[in-house]
Protein backbone atom coordinates (compact mmCIF):
# COMPACT_ATOMS: atom_id res chain seq x y z
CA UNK A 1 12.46 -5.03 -19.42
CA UNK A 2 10.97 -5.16 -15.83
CA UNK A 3 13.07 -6.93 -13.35
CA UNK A 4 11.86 -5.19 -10.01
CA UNK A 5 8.75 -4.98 -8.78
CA UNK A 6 7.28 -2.89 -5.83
CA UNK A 7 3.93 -3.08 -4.17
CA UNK A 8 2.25 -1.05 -1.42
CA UNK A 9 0.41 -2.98 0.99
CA UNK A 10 -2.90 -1.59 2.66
CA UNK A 11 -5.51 -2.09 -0.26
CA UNK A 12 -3.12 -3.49 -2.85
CA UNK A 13 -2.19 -7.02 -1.95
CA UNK A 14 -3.50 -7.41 1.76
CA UNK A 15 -7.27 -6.15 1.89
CA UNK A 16 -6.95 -4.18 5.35
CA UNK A 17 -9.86 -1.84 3.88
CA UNK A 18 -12.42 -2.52 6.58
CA UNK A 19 -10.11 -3.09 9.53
CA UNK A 20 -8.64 0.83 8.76
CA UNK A 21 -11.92 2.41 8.21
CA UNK A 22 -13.17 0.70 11.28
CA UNK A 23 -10.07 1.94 13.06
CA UNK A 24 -10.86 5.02 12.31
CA UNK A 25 -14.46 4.85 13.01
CA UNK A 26 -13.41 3.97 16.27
CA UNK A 27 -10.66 6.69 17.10
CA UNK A 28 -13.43 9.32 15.67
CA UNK A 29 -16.18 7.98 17.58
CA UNK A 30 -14.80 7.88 20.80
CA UNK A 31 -12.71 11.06 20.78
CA UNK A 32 -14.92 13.21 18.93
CA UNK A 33 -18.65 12.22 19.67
CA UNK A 34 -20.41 14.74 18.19
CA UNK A 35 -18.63 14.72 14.84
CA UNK A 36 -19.39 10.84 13.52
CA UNK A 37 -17.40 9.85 10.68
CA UNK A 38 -18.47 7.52 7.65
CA UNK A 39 -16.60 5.92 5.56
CA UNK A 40 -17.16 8.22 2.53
CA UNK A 41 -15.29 11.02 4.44
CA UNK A 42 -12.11 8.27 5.03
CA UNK A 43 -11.75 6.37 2.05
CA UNK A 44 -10.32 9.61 0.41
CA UNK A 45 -7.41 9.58 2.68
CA UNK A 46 -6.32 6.06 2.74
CA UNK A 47 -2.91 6.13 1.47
CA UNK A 48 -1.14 9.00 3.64
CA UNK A 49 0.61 8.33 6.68
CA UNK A 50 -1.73 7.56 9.78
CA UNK A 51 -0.68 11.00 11.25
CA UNK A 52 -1.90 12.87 8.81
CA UNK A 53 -5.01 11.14 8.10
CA UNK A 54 -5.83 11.85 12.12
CA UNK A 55 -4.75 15.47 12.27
CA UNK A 56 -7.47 16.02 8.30
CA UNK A 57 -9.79 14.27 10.52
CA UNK A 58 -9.73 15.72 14.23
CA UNK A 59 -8.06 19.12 13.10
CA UNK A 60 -5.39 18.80 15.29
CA UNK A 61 -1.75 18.35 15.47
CA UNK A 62 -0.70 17.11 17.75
CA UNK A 63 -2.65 13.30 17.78
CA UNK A 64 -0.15 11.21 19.19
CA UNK A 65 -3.23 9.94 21.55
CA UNK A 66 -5.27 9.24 18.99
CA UNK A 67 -2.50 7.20 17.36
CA UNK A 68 -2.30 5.46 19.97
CA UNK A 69 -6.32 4.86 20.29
CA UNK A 70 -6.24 3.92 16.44
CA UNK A 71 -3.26 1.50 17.12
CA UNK A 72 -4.68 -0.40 20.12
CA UNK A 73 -8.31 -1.04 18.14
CA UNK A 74 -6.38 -1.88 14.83
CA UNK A 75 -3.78 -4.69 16.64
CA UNK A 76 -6.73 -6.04 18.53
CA UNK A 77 -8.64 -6.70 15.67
CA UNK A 78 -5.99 -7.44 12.83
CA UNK A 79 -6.17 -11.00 12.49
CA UNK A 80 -9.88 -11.34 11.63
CA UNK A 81 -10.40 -8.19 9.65
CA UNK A 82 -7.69 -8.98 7.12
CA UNK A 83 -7.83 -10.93 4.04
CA UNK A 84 -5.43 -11.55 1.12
CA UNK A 85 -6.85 -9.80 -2.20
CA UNK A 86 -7.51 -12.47 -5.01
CA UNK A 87 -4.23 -14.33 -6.42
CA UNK A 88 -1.88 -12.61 -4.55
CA UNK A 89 0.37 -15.00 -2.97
CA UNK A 90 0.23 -17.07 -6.54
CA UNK A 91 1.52 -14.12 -8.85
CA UNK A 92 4.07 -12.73 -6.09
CA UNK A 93 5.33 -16.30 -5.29
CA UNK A 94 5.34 -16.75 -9.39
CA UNK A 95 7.45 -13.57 -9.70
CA UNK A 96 9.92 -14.50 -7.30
CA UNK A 97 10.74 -17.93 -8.65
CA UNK A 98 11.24 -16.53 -12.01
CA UNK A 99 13.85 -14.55 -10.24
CA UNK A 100 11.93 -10.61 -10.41
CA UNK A 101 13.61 -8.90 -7.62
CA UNK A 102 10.07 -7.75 -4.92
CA UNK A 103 9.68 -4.97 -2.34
CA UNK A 104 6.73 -3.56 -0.31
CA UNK A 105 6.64 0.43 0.23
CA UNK A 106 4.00 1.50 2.45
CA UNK A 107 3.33 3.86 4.76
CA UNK A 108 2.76 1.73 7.72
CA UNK A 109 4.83 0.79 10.61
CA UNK A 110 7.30 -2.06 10.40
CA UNK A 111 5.50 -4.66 13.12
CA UNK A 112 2.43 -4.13 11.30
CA UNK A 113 3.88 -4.50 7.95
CA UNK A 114 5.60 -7.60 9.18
CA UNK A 115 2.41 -8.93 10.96
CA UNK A 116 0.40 -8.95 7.74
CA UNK A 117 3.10 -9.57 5.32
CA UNK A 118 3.67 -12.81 7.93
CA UNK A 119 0.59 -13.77 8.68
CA UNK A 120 0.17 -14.42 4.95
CA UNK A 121 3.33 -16.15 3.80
CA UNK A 122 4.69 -13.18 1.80
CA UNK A 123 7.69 -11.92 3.73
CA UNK A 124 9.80 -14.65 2.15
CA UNK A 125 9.60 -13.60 -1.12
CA UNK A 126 10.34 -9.74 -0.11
CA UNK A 127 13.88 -8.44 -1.02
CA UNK A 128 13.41 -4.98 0.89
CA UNK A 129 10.40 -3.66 2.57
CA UNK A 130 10.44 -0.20 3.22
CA UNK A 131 7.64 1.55 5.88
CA UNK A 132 6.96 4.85 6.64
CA UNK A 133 9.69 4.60 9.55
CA UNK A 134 12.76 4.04 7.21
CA UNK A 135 12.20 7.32 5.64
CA UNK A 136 12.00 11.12 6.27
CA UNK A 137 9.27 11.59 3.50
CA UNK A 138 6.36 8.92 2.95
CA UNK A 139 4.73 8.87 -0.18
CA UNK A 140 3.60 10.85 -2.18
CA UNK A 141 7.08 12.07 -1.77
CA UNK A 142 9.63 9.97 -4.30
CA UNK A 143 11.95 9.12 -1.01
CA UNK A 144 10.28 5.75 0.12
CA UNK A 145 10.42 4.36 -3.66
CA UNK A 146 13.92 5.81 -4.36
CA UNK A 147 15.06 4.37 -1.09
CA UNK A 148 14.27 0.75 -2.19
CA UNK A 149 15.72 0.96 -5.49
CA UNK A 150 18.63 1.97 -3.99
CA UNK A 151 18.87 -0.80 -1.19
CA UNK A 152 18.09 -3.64 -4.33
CA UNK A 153 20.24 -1.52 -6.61
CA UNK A 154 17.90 -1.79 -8.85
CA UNK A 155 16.97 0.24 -12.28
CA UNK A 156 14.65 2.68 -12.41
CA UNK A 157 13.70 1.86 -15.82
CA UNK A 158 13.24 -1.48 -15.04
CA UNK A 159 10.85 -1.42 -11.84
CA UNK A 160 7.07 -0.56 -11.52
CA UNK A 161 5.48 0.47 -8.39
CA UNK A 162 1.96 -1.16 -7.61
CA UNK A 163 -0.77 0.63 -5.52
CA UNK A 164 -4.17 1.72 -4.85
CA UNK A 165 -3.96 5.07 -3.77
CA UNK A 166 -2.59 8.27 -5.76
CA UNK A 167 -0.12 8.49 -3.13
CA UNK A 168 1.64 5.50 -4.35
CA UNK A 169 0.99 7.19 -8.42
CA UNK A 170 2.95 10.32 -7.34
CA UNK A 171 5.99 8.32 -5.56
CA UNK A 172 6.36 6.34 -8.41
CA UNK A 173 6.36 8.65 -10.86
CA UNK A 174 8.30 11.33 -8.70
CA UNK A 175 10.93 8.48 -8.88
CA UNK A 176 11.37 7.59 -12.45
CA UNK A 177 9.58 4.16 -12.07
CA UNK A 178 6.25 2.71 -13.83
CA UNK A 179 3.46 3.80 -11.80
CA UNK A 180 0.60 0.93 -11.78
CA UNK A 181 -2.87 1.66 -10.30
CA UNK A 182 -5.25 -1.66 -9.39
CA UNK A 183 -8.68 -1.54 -10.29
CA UNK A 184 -9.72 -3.04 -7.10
CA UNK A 185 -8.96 0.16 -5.25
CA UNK A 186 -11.56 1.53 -2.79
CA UNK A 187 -10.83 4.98 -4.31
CA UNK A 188 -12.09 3.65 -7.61
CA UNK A 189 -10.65 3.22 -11.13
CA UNK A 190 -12.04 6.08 -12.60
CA UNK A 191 -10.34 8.31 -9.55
CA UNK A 192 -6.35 6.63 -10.02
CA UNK A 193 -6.64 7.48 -13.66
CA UNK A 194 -6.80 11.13 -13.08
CA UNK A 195 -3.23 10.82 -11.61
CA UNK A 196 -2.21 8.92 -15.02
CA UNK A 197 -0.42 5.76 -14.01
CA UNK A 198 1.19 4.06 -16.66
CA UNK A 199 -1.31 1.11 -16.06
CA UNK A 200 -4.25 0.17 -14.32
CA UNK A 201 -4.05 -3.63 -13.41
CA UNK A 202 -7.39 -5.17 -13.45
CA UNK A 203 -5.85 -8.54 -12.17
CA UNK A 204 -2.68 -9.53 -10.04
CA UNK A 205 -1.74 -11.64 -13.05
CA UNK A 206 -2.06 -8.54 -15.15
CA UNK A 207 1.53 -8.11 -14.16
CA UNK A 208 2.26 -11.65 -16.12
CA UNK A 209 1.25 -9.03 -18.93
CA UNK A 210 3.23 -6.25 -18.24
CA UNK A 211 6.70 -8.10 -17.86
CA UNK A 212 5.85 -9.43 -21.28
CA UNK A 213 5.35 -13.63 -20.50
CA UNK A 214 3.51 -15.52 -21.73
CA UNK A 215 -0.34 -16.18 -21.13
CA UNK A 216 0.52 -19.59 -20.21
CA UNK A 217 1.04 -18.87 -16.85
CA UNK A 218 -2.22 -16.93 -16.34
């Protein structure tokens, strides 16, 4: 029985899809002129750590300025280029009152995290949130998943791991737990399934479903 639920952010319950690729757009366009990016060439990458996205990119490694470009464009322009996907804060606030135990694992930054898990009432429901600075090894390592299983001392067996990218697949099935895909990934259904989640959720309330209630709360 699943009594722990995970989800990654970017993509999977906040839509920050156009604010990143724009971010991007931005860092690409103004640091590398003669090399324009589209947004076919980025949506691949969504879903690794900002560094590395920038150094497949530029072809550099060492990007800490571009970072820094990408981070000033993206903060200016959070607020009205973020959107909550479709009954998100109904399902997660659902979950919580029927006492599931919730975390977010992503591969952002904690202010960011904060800011957008804030700005749309989630944070209270969150028992652990785990970013990319808790941990040695984002996803698709196992590390960031394992780490907040082990802070809600939580069961393995018992927890799924929601995302949109095959990073979060591998990290959840690197770590023992259900790996669930969402249809309304950028990357496309037909691409998570190659990575073989245990489930691709076509709905948030798909995950009414999956902890076996009952379709009365749909």
């Amino acid at each position: 029985m699943i009594n722990t639920v995970l989800f990654d952010l970017d993509g999977t319950i906040i839509d920050t899809n156009e604010l990143i690729i724009s971010s991007f757009i931005h860092v690409m366009g103004k640091n590398f002129p003669g090399q324009p990016y589209a947004r076919e060439q980025i949506i691949p990458y969504m879903g690794m750590t900002l560094e590395h996205q920038l150094q497949t990119f530029s072809g550099r490694q060492e990007v800490e300025d571009l970072v820094a470009d990408y981070r000033e464009f993206n903060y200016a322009h959070h607020d009205s280029m973020v959107a909550e996907f479709p009954r998100v804060h109904e399902v997660i606030s659902t979950l919580h009152a029927k006492g599931i135990r919730l975390g977010v694992v992503t591969t952002k930054i904690r202010p960011t995290t904060l800011r957008a898990l804030e700005m749309f009432k989630l944070k209270q429901y969150m028992d652990v949130i785990v970013t990319v600075q808790d941990v040695e090894h984002p996803k698709p390592h196992p590390e960031p998943v394992l780490t907040a299983i082990e802070q809600l001392g939580a069961d393995p067996a018992c927890t799924v791991m929601v995302g949109d990218s095959p990073a979060d697949i591998k990290s959840a099935r690197a770590a023992g737990v259900l790996a669930a895909g969402v249809a309304w990934s950028l990357k496309g259904e037909e691409e998570l399934r190659k990575y073989e989640p245990d489930v691709i959720l076509q709905d948030m309330t798909d995950l009414y479903s999956l902890l076996g209630w009952e379709s009365k709360l749909r």
